[in-house]
PDB file of N, CA and C in Angstrom:
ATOM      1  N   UNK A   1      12.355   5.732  -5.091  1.00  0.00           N
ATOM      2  CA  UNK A   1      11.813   4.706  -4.231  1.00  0.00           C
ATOM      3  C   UNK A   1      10.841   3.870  -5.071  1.00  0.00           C
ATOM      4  N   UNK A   2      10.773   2.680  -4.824  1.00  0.00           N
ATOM      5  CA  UNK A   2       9.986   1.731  -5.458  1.00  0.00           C
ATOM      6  C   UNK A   2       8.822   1.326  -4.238  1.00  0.00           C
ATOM      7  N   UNK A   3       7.604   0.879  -5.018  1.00  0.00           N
ATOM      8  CA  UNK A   3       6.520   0.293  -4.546  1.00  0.00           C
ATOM      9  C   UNK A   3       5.784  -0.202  -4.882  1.00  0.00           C
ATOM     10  N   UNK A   4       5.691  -1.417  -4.189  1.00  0.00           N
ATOM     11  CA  UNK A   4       4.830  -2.753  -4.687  1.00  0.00           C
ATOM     12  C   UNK A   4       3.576  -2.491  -4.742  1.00  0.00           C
ATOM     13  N   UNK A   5       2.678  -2.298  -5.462  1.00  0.00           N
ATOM     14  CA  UNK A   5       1.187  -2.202  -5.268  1.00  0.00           C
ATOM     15  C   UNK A   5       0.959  -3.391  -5.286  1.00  0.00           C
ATOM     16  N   UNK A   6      -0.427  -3.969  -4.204  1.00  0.00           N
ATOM     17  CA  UNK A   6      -0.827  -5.202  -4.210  1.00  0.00           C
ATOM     18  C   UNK A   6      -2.097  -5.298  -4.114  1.00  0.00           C
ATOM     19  N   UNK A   7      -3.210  -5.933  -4.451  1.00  0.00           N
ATOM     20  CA  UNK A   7      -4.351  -6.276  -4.034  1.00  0.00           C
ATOM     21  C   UNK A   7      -4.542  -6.663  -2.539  1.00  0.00           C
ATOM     22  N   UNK A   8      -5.508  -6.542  -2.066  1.00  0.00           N
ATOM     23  CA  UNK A   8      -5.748  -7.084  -0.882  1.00  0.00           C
ATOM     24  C   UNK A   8      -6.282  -9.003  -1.287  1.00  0.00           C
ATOM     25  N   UNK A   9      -5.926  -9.603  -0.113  1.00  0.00           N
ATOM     26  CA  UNK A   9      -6.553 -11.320  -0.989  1.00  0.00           C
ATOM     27  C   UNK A   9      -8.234 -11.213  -1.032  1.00  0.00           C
ATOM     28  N   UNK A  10      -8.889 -10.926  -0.105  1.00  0.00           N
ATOM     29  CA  UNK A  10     -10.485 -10.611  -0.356  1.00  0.00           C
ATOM     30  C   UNK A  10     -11.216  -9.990  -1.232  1.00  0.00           C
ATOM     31  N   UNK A  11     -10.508  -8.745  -2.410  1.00  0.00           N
ATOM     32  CA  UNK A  11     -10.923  -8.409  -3.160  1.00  0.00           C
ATOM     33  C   UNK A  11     -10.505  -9.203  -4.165  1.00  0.00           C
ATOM     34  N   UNK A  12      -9.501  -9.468  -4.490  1.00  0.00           N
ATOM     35  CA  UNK A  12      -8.915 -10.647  -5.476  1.00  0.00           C
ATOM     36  C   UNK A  12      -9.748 -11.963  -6.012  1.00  0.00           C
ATOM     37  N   UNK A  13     -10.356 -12.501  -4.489  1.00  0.00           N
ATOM     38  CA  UNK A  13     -11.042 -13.726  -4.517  1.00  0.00           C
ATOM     39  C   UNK A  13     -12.142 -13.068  -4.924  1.00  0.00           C
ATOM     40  N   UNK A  14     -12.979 -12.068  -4.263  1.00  0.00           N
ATOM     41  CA  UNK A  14     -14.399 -11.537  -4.850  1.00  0.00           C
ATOM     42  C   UNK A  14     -14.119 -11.428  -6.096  1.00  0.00           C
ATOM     43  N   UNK A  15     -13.077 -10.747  -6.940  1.00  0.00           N
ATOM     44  CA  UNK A  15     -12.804 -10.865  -8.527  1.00  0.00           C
ATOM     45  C   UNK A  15     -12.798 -12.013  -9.359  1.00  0.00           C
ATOM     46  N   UNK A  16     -12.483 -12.936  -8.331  1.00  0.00           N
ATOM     47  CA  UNK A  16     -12.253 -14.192  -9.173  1.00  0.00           C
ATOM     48  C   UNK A  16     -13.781 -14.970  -8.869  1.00  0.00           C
ATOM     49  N   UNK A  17     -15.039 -14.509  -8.570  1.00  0.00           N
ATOM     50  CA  UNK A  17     -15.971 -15.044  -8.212  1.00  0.00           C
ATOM     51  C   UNK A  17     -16.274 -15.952  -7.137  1.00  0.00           C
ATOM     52  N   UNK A  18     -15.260 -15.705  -5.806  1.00  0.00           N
ATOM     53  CA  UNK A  18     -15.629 -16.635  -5.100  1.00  0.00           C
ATOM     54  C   UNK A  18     -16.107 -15.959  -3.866  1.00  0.00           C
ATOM     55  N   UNK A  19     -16.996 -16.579  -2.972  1.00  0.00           N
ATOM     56  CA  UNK A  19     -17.292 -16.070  -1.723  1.00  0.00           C
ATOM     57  C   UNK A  19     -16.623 -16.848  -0.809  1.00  0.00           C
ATOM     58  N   UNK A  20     -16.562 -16.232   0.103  1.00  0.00           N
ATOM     59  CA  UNK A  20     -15.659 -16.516   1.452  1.00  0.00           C
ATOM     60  C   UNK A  20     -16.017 -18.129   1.851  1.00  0.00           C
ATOM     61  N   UNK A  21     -17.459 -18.267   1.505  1.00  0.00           N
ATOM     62  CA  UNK A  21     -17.444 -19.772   2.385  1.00  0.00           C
ATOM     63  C   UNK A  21     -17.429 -20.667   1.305  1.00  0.00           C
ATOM     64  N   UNK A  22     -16.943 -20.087  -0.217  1.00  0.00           N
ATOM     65  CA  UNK A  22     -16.509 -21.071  -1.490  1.00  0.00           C
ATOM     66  C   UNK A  22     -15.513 -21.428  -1.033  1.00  0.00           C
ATOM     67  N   UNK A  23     -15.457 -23.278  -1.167  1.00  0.00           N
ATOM     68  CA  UNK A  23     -14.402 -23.988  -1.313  1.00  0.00           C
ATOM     69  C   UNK A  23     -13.445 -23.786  -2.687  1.00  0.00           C
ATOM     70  N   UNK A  24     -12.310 -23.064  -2.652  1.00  0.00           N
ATOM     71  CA  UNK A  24     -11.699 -22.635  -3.660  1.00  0.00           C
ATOM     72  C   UNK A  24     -10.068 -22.729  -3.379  1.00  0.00           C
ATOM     73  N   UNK A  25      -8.958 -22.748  -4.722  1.00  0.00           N
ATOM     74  CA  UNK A  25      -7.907 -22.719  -4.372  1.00  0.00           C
ATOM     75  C   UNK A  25      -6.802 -21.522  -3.845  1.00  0.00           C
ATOM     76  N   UNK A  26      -6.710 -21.732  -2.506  1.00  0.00           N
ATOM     77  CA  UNK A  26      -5.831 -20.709  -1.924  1.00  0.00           C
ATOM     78  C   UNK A  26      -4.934 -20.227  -2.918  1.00  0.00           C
ATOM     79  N   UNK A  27      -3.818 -20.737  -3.211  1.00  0.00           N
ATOM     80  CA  UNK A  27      -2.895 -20.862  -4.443  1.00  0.00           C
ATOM     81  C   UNK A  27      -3.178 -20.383  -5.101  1.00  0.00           C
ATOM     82  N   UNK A  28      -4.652 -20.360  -6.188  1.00  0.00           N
ATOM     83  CA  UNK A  28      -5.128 -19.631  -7.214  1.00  0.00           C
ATOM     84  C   UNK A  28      -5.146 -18.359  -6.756  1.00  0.00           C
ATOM     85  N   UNK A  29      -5.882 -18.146  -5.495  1.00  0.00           N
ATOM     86  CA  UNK A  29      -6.051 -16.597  -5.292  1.00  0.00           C
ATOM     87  C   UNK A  29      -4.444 -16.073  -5.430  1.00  0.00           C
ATOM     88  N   UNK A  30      -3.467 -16.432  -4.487  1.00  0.00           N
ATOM     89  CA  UNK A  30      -2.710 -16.037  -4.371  1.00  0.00           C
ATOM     90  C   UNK A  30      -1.629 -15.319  -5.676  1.00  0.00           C
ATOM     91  N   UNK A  31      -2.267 -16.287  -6.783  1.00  0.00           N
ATOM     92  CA  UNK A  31      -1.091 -16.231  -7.596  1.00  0.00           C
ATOM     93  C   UNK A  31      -1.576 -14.612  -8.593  1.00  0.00           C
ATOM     94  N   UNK A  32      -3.227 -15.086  -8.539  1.00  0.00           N
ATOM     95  CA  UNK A  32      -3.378 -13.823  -8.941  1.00  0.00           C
ATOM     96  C   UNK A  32      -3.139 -12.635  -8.684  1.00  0.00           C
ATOM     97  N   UNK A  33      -3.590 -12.568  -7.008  1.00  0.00           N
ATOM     98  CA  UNK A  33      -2.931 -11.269  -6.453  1.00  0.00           C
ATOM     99  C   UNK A  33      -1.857 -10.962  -7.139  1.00  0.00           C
ATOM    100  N   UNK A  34      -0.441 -11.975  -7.089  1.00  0.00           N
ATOM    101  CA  UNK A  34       1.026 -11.891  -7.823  1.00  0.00           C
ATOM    102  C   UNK A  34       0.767 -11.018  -8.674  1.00  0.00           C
ATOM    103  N   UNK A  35       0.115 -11.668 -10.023  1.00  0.00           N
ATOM    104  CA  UNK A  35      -0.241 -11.408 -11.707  1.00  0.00           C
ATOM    105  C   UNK A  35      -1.203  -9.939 -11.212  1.00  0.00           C
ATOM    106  N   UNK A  36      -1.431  -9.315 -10.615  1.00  0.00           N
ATOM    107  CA  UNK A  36      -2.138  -8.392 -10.451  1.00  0.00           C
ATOM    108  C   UNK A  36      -1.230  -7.022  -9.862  1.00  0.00           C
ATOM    109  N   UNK A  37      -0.099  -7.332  -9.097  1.00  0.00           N
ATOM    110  CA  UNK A  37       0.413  -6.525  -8.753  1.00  0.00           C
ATOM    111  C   UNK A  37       1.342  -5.777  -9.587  1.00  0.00           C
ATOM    112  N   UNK A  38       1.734  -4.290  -9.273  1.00  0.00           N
ATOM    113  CA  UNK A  38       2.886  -4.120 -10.333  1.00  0.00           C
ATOM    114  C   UNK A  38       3.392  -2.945  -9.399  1.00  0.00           C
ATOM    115  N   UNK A  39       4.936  -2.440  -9.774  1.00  0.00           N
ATOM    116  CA  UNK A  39       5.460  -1.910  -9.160  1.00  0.00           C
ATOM    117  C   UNK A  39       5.701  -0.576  -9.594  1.00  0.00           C
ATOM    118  N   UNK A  40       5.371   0.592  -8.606  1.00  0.00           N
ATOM    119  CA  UNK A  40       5.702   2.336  -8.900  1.00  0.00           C
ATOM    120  C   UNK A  40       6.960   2.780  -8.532  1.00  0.00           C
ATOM    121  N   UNK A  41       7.460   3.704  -9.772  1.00  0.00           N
ATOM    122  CA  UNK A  41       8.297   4.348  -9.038  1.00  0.00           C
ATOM    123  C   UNK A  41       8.526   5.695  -8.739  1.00  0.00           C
ATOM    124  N   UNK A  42       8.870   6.554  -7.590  1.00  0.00           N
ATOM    125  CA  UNK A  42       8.281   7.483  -6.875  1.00  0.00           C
ATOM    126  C   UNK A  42       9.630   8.626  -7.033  1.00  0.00           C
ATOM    127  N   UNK A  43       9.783   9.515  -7.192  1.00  0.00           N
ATOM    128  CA  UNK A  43      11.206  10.435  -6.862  1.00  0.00           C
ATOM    129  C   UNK A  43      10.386  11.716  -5.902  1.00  0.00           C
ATOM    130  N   UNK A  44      11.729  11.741  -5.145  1.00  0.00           N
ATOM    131  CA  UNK A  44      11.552  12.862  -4.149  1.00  0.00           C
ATOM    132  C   UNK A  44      10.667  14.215  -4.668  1.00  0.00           C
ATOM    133  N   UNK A  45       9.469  14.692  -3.879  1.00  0.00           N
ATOM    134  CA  UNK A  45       8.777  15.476  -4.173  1.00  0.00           C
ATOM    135  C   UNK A  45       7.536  15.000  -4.842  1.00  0.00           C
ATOM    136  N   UNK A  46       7.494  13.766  -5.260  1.00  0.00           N
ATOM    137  CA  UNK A  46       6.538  13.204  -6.432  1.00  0.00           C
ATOM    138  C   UNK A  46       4.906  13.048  -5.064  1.00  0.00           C
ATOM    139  N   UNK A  47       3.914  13.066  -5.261  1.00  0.00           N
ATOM    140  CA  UNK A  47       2.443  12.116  -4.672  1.00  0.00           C
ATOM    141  C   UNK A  47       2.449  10.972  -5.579  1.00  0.00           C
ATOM    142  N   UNK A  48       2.119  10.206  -4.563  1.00  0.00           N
ATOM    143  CA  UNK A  48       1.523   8.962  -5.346  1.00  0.00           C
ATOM    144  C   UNK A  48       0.430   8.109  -4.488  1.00  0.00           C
ATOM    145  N   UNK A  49      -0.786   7.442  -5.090  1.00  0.00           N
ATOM    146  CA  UNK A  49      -1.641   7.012  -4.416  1.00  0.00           C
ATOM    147  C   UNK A  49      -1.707   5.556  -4.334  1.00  0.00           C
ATOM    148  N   UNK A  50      -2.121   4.763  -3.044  1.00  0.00           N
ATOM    149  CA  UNK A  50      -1.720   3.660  -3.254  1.00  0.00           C
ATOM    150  C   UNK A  50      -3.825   3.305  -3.263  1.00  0.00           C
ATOM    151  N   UNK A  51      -4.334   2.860  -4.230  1.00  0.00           N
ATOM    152  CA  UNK A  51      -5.487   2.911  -4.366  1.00  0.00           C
ATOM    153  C   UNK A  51      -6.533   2.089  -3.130  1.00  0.00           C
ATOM    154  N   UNK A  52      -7.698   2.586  -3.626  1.00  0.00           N
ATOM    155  CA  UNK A  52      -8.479   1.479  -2.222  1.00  0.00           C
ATOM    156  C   UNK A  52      -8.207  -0.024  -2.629  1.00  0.00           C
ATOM    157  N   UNK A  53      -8.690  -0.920  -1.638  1.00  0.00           N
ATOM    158  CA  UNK A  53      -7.981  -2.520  -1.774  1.00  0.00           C
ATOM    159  C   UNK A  53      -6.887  -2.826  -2.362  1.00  0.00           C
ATOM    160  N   UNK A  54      -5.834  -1.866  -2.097  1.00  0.00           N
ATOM    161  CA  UNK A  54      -4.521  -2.445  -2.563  1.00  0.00           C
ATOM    162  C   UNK A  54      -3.479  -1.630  -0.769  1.00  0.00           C
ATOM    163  N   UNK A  55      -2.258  -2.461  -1.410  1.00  0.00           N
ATOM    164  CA  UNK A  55      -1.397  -2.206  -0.061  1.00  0.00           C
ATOM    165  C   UNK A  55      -0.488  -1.727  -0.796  1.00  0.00           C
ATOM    166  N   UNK A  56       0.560  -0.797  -0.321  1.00  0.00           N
ATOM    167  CA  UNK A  56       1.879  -0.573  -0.678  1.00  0.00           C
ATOM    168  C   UNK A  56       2.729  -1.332   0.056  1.00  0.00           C
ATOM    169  N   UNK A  57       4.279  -1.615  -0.268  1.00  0.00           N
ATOM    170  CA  UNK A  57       5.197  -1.936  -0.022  1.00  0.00           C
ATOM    171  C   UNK A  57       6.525  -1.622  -0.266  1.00  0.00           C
ATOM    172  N   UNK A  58       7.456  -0.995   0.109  1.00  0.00           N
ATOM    173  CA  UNK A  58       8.547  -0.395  -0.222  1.00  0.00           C
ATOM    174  C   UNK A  58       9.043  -1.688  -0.695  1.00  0.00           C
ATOM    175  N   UNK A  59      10.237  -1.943  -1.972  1.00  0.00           N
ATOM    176  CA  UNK A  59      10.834  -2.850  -2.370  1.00  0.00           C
ATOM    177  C   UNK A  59      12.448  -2.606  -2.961  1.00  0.00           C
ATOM    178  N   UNK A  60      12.653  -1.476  -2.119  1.00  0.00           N
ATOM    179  CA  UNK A  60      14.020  -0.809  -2.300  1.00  0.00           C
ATOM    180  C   UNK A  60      14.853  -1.235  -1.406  1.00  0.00           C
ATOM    181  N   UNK A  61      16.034  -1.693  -1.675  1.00  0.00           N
ATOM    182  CA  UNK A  61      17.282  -2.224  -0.971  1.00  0.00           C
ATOM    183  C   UNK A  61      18.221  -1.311  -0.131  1.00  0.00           C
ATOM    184  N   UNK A  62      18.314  -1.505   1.132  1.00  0.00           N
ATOM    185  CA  UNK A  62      18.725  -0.694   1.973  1.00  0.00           C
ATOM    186  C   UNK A  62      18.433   0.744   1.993  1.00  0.00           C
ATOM    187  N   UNK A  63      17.422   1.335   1.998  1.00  0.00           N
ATOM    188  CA  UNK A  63      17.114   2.615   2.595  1.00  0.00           C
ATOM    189  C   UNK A  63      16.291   2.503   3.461  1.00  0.00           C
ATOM    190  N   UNK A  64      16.277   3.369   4.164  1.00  0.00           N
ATOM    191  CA  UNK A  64      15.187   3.799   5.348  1.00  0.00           C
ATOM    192  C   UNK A  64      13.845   4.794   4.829  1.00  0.00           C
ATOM    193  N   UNK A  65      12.987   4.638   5.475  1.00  0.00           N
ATOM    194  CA  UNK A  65      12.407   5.512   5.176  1.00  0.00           C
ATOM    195  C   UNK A  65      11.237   5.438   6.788  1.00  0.00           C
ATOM    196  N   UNK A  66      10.611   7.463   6.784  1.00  0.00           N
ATOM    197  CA  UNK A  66       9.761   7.609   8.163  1.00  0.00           C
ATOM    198  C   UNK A  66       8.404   7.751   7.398  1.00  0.00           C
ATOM    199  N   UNK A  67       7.323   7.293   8.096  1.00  0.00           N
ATOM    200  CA  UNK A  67       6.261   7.475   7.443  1.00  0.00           C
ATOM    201  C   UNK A  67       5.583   8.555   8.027  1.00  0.00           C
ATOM    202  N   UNK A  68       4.953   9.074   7.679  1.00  0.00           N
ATOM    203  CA  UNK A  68       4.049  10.449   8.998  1.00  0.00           C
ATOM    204  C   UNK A  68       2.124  10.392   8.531  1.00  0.00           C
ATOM    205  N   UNK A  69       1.507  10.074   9.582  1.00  0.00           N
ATOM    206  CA  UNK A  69       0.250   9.659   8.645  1.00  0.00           C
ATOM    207  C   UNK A  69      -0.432  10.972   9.864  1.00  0.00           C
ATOM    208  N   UNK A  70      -1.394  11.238   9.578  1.00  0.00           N
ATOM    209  CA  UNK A  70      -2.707  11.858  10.584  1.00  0.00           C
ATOM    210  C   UNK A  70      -3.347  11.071  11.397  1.00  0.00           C
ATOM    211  N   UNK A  71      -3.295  11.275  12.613  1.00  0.00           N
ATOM    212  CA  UNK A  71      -3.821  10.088  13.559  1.00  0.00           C
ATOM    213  C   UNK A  71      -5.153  10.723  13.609  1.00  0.00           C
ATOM    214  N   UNK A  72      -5.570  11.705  14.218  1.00  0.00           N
ATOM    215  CA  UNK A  72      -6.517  12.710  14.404  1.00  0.00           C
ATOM    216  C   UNK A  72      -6.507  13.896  13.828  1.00  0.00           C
ATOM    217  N   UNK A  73      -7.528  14.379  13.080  1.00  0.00           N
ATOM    218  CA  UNK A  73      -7.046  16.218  13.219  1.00  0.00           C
ATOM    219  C   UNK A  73      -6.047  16.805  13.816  1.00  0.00           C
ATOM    220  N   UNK A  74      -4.557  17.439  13.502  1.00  0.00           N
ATOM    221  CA  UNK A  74      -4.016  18.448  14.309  1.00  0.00           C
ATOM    222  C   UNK A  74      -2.892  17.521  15.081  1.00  0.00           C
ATOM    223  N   UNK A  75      -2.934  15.880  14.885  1.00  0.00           N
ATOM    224  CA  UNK A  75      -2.090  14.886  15.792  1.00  0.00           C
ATOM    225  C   UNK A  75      -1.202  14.333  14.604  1.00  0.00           C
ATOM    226  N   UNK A  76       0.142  14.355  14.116  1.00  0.00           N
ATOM    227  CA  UNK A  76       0.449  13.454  13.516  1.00  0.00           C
ATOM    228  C   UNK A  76       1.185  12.180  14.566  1.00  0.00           C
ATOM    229  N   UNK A  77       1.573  11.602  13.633  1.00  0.00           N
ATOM    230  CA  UNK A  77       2.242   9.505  14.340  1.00  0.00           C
ATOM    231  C   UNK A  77       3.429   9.291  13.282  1.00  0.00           C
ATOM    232  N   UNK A  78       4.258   9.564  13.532  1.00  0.00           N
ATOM    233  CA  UNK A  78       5.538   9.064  12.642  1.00  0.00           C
ATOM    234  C   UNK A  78       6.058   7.803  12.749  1.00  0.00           C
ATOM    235  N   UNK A  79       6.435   7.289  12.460  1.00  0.00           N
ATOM    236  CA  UNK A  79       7.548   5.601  12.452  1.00  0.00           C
ATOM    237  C   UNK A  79       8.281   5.656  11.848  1.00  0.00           C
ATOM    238  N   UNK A  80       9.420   4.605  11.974  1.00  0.00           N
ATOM    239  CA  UNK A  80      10.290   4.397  10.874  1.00  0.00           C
ATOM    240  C   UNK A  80      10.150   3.024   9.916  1.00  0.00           C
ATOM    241  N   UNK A  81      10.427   2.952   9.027  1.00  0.00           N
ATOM    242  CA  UNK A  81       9.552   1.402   8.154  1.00  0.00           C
ATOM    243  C   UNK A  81      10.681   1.385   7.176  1.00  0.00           C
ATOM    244  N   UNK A  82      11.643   0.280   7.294  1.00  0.00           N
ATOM    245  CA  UNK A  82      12.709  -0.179   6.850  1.00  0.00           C
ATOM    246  C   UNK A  82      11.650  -1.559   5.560  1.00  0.00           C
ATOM    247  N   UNK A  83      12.697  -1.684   4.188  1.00  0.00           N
ATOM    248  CA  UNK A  83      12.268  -2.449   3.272  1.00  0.00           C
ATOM    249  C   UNK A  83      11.728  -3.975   4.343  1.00  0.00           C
ATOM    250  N   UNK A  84      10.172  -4.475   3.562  1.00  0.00           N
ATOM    251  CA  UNK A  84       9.687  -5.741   3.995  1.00  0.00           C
ATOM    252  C   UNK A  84       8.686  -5.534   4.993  1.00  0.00           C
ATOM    253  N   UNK A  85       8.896  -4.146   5.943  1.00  0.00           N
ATOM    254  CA  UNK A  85       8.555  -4.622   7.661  1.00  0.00           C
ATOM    255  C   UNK A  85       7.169  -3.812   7.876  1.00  0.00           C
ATOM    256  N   UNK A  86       6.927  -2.504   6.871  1.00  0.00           N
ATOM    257  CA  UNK A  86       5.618  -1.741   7.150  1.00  0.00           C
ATOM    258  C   UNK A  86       4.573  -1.882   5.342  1.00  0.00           C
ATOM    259  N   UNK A  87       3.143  -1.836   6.086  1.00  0.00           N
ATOM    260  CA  UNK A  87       2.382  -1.745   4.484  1.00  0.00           C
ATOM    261  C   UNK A  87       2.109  -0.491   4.660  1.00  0.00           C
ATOM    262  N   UNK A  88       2.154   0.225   3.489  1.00  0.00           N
ATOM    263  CA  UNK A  88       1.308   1.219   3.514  1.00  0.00           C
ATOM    264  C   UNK A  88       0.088   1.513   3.114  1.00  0.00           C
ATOM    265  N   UNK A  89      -0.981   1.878   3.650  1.00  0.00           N
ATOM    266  CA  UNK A  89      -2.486   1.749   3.617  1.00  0.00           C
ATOM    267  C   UNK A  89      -2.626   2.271   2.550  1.00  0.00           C
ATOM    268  N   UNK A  90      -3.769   2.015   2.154  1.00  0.00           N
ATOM    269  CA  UNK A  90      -4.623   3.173   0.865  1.00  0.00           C
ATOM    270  C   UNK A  90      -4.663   4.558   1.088  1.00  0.00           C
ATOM    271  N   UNK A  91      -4.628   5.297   0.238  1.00  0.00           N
ATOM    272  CA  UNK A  91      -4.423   6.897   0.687  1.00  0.00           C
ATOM    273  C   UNK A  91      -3.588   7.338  -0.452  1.00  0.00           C
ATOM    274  N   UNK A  92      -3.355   8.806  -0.327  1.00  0.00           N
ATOM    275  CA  UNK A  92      -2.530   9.669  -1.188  1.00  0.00           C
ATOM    276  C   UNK A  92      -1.296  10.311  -0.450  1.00  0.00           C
ATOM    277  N   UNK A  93      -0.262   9.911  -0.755  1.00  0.00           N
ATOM    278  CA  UNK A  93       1.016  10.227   0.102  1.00  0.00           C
ATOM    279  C   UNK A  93       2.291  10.999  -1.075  1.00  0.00           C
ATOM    280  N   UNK A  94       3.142  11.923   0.035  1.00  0.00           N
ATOM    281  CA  UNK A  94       4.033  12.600  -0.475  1.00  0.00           C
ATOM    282  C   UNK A  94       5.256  11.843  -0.606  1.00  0.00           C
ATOM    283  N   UNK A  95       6.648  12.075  -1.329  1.00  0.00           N
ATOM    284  CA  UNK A  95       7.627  11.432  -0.912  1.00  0.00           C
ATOM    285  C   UNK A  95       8.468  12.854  -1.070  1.00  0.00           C
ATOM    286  N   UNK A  96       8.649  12.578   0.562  1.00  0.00           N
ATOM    287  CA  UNK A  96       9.814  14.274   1.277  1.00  0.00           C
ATOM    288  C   UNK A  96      10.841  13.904   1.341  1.00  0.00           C
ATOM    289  N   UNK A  97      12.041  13.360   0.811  1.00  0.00           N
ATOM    290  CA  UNK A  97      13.438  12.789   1.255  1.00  0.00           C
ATOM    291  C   UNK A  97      13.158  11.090   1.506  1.00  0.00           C
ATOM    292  N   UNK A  98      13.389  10.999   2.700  1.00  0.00           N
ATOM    293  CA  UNK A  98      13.295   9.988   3.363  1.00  0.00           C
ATOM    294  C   UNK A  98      11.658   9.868   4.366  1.00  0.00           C
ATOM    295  N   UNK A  99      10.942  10.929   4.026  1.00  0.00           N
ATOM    296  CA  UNK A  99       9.915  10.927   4.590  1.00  0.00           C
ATOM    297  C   UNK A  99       8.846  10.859   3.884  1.00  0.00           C
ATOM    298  N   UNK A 100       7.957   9.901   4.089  1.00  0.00           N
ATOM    299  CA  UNK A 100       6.264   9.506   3.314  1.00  0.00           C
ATOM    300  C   UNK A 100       5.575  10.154   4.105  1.00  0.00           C
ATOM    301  N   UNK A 101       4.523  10.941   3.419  1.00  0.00           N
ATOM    302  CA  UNK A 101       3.791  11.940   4.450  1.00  0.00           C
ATOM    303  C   UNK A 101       2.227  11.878   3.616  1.00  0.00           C
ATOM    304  N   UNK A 102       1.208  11.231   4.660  1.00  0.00           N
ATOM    305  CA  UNK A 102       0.149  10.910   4.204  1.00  0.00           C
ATOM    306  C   UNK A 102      -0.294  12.349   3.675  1.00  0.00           C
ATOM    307  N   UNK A 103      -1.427  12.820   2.547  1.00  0.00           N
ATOM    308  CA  UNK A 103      -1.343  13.941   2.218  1.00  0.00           C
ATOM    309  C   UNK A 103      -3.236  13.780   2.384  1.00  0.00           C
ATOM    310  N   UNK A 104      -3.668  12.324   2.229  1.00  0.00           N
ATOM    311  CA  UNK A 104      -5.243  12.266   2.586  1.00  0.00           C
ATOM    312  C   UNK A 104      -5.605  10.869   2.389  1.00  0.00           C
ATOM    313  N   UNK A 105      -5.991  10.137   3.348  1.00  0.00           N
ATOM    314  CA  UNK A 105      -6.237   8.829   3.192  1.00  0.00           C
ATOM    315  C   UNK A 105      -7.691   8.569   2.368  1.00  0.00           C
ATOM    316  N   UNK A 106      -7.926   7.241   1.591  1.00  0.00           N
ATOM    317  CA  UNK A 106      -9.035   7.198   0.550  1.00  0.00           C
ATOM    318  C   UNK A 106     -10.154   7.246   1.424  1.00  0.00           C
ATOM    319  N   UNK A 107     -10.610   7.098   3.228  1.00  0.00           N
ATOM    320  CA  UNK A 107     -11.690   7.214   3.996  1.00  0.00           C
ATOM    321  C   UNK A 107     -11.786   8.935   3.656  1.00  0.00           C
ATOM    322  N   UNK A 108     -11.295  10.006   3.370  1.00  0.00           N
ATOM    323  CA  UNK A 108     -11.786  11.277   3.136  1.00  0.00           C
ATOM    324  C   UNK A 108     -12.086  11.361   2.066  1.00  0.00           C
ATOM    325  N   UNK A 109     -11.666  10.581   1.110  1.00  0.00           N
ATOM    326  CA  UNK A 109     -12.199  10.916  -0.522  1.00  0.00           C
ATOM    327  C   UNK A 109     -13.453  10.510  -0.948  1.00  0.00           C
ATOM    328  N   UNK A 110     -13.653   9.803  -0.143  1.00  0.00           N
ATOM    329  CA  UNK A 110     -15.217   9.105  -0.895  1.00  0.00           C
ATOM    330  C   UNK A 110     -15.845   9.569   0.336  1.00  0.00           C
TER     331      UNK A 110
END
């Protein structure tokens, strides 16, 4: 499975020295994010972390995949997240088959 790591655009722009109420070029931010991102690749059984201020994105052609995160202590929340349609948050996740299984999101690590 492949995955897009991405910046979030707010940390990007804070990198590039601008504050929110700087008049600055959208475009620029954007492109950096681009030039900033790069892509993982994951095989069944592997963890992989998608770091704080960045997003994941599956970028694999026709597979499915279920995500399973911890809603609460003791509650999981499954979905299904086909290529394009789900991000995946920051955190440390498994890859079980066809199943991403949060293993500890970065709000417990720090």
């Amino acid at each position: 499975m492949k995955i897009l790591l991405m910046p979030d655009y707010d940390s990007t722009r804070e990198d590039m020295g601008f504050d929110e109420s700087d008049d600055y070029d959208n475009d620029a931010i954007l492109f950096q994010q681009g030039f900033d991102s790069d892509i993982i690749e994951v095989e069944d059984g592997e963890t992989f972390t998608i770091p704080e201020d960045y997003s994941g994105q599956i970028v694999e052609d026709g597979n499915c995949y279920y995500i399973t995160i911890e809603v609460v202590p003791g509650s999981w929340e499954q979905w299904h997240m086909e290529e394009g349609e789900s991000i995946i948050d920051p955190g440390v996740y498994r890859l079980e088959g066809d199943l991403i299984r949060e293993i500890e999101s970065n709000e417990k690590l720090f």
